[in-house]
N, C-alpha and C. Protein backbone atom coordinates (compact mmCIF):
# COMPACT_ATOMS: atom_id res chain seq x y z
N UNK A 1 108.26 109.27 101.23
CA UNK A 1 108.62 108.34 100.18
C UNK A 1 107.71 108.58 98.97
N UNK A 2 108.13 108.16 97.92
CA UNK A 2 107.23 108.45 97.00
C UNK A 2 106.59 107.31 96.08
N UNK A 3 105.99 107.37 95.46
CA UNK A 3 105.13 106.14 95.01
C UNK A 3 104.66 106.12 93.45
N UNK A 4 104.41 105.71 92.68
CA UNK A 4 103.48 105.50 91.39
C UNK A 4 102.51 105.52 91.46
N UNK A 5 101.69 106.26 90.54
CA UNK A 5 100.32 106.41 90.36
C UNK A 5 100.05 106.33 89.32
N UNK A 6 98.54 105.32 89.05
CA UNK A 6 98.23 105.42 87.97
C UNK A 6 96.75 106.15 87.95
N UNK A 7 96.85 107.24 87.25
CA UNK A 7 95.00 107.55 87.43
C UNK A 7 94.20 107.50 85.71
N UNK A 8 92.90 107.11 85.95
CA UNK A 8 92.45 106.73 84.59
C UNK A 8 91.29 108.28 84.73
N UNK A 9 92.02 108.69 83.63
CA UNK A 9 90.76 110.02 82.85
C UNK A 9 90.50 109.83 81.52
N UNK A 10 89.19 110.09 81.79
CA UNK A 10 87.99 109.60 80.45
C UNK A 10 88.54 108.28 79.89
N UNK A 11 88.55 107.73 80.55
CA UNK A 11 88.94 106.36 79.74
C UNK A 11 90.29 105.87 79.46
N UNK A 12 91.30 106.85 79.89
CA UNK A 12 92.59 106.59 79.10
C UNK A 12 93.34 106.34 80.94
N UNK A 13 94.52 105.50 81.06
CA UNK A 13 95.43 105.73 82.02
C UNK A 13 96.28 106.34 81.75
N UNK A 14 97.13 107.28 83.15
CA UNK A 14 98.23 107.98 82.91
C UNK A 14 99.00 107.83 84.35
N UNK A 15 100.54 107.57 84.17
CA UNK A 15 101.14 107.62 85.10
C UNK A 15 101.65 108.67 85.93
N UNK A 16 101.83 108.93 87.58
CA UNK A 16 102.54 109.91 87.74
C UNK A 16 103.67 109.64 89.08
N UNK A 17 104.44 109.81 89.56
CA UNK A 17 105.57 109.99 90.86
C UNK A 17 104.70 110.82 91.50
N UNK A 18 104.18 110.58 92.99
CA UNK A 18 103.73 111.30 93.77
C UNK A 18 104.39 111.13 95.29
N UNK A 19 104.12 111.93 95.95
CA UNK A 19 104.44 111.94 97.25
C UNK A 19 103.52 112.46 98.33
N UNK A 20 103.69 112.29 99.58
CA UNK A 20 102.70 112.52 100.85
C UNK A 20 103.51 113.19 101.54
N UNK A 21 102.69 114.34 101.52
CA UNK A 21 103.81 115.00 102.73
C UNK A 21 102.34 115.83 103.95
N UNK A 22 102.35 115.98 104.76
CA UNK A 22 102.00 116.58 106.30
C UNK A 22 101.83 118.00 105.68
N UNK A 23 100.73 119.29 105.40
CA UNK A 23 101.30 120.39 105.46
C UNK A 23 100.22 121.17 106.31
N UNK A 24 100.32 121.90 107.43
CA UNK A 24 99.38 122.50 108.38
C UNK A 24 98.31 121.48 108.80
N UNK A 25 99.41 120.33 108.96
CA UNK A 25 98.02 119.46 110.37
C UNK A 25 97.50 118.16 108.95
N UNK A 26 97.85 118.69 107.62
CA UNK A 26 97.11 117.57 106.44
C UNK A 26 97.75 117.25 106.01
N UNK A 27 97.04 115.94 105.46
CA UNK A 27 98.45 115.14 104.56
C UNK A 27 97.70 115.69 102.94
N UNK A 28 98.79 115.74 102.24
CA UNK A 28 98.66 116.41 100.70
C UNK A 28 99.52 115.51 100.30
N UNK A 29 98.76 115.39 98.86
CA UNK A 29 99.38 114.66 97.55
C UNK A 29 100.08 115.94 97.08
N UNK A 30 101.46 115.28 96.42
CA UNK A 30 102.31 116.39 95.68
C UNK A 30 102.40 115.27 94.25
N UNK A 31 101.80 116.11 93.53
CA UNK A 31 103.13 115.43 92.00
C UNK A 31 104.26 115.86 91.54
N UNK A 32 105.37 114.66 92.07
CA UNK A 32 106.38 115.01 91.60
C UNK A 32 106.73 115.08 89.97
N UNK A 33 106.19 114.14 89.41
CA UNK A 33 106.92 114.13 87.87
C UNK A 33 105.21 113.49 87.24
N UNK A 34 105.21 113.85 86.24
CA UNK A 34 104.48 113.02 84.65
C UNK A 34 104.78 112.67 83.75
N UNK A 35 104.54 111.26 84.25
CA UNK A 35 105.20 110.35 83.16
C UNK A 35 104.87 110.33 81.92
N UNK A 36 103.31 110.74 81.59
CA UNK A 36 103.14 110.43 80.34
C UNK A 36 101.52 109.25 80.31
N UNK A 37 101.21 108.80 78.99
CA UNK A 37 99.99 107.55 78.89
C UNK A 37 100.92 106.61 79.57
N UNK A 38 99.98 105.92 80.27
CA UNK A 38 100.73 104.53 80.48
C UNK A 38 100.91 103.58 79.58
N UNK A 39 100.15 103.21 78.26
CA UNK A 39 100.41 102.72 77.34
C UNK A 39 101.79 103.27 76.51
N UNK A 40 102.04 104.60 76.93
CA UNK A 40 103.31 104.59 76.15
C UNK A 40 104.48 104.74 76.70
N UNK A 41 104.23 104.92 78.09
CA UNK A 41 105.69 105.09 78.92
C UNK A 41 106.76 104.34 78.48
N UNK A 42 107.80 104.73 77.79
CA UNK A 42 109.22 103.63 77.67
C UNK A 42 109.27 102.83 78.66
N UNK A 43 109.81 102.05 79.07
CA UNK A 43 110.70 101.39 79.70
C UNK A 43 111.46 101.74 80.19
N UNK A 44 112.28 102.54 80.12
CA UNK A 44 113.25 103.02 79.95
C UNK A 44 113.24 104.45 80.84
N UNK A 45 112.13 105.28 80.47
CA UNK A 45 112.37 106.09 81.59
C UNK A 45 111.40 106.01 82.59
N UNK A 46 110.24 105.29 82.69
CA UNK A 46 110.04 104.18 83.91
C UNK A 46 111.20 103.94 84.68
N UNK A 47 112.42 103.46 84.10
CA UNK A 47 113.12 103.07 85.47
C UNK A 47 113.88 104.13 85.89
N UNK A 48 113.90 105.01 85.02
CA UNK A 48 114.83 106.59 85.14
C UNK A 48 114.06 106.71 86.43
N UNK A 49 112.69 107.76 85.81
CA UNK A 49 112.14 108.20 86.88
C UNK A 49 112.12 107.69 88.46
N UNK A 50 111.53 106.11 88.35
CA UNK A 50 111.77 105.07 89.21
C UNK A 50 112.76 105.44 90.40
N UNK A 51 113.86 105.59 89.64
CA UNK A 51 115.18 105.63 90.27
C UNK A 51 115.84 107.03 91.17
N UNK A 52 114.70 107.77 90.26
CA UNK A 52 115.45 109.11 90.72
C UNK A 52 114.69 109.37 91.82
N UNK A 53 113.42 109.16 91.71
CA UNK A 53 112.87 109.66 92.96
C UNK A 53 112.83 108.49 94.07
N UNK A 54 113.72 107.44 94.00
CA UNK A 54 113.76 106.42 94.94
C UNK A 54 112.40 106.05 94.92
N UNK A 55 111.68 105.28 94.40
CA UNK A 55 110.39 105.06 94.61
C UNK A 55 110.52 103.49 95.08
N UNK A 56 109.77 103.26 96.16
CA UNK A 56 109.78 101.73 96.83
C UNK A 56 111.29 101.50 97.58
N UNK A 57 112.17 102.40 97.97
CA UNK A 57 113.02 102.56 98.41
C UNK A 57 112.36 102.38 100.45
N UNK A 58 112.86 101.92 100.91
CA UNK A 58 112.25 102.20 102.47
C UNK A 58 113.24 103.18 103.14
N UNK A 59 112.83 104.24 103.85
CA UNK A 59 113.54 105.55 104.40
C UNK A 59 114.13 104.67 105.83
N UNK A 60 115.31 105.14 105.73
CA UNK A 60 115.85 104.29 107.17
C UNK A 60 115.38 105.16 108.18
N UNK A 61 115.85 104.54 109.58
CA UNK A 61 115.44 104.78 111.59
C UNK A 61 113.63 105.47 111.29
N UNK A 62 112.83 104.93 110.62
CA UNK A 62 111.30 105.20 111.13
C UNK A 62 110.38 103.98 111.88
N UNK A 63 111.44 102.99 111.99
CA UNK A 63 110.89 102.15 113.11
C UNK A 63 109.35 102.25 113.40
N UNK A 64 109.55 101.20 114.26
CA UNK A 64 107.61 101.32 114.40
C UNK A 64 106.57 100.44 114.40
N UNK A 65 107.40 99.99 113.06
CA UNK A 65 106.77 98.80 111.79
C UNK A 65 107.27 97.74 112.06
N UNK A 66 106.76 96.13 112.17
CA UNK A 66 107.30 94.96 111.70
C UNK A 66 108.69 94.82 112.37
């Protein structure tokens, strides 16, 4: 699944779409997309991105949980 990130360099925030994936035994961060400053991200493609990569979406049959 993938998630939002915000990371702050030198002082400034910036958003990105990331994901976790397993690769040889580790889990690795992937960036999927960059959004851009977070102060200036539209709106607009906030929910683009949002949308495309299903973010906060729950993956169905991984049971387990709750």
């Amino acid at each position: 699944m993938a998630y939002l990130v915000r990371k702050v360099i030198k002082g400034h925030g910036y958003l990105y779409v990331v994901k976790s994936e397993r690769v040889g035994g580790r889990v690795r961060v992937r960036t999927l997309e960059y959004l851009g400053n977070a102060d200036k991200v539209s709106p607009a493609r906030l929910k683009r991105a949002l949308a495309y990569w299903k973010v906060g979406t729950k993956r169905p049959g991984k049971g387990g949980r709750g």
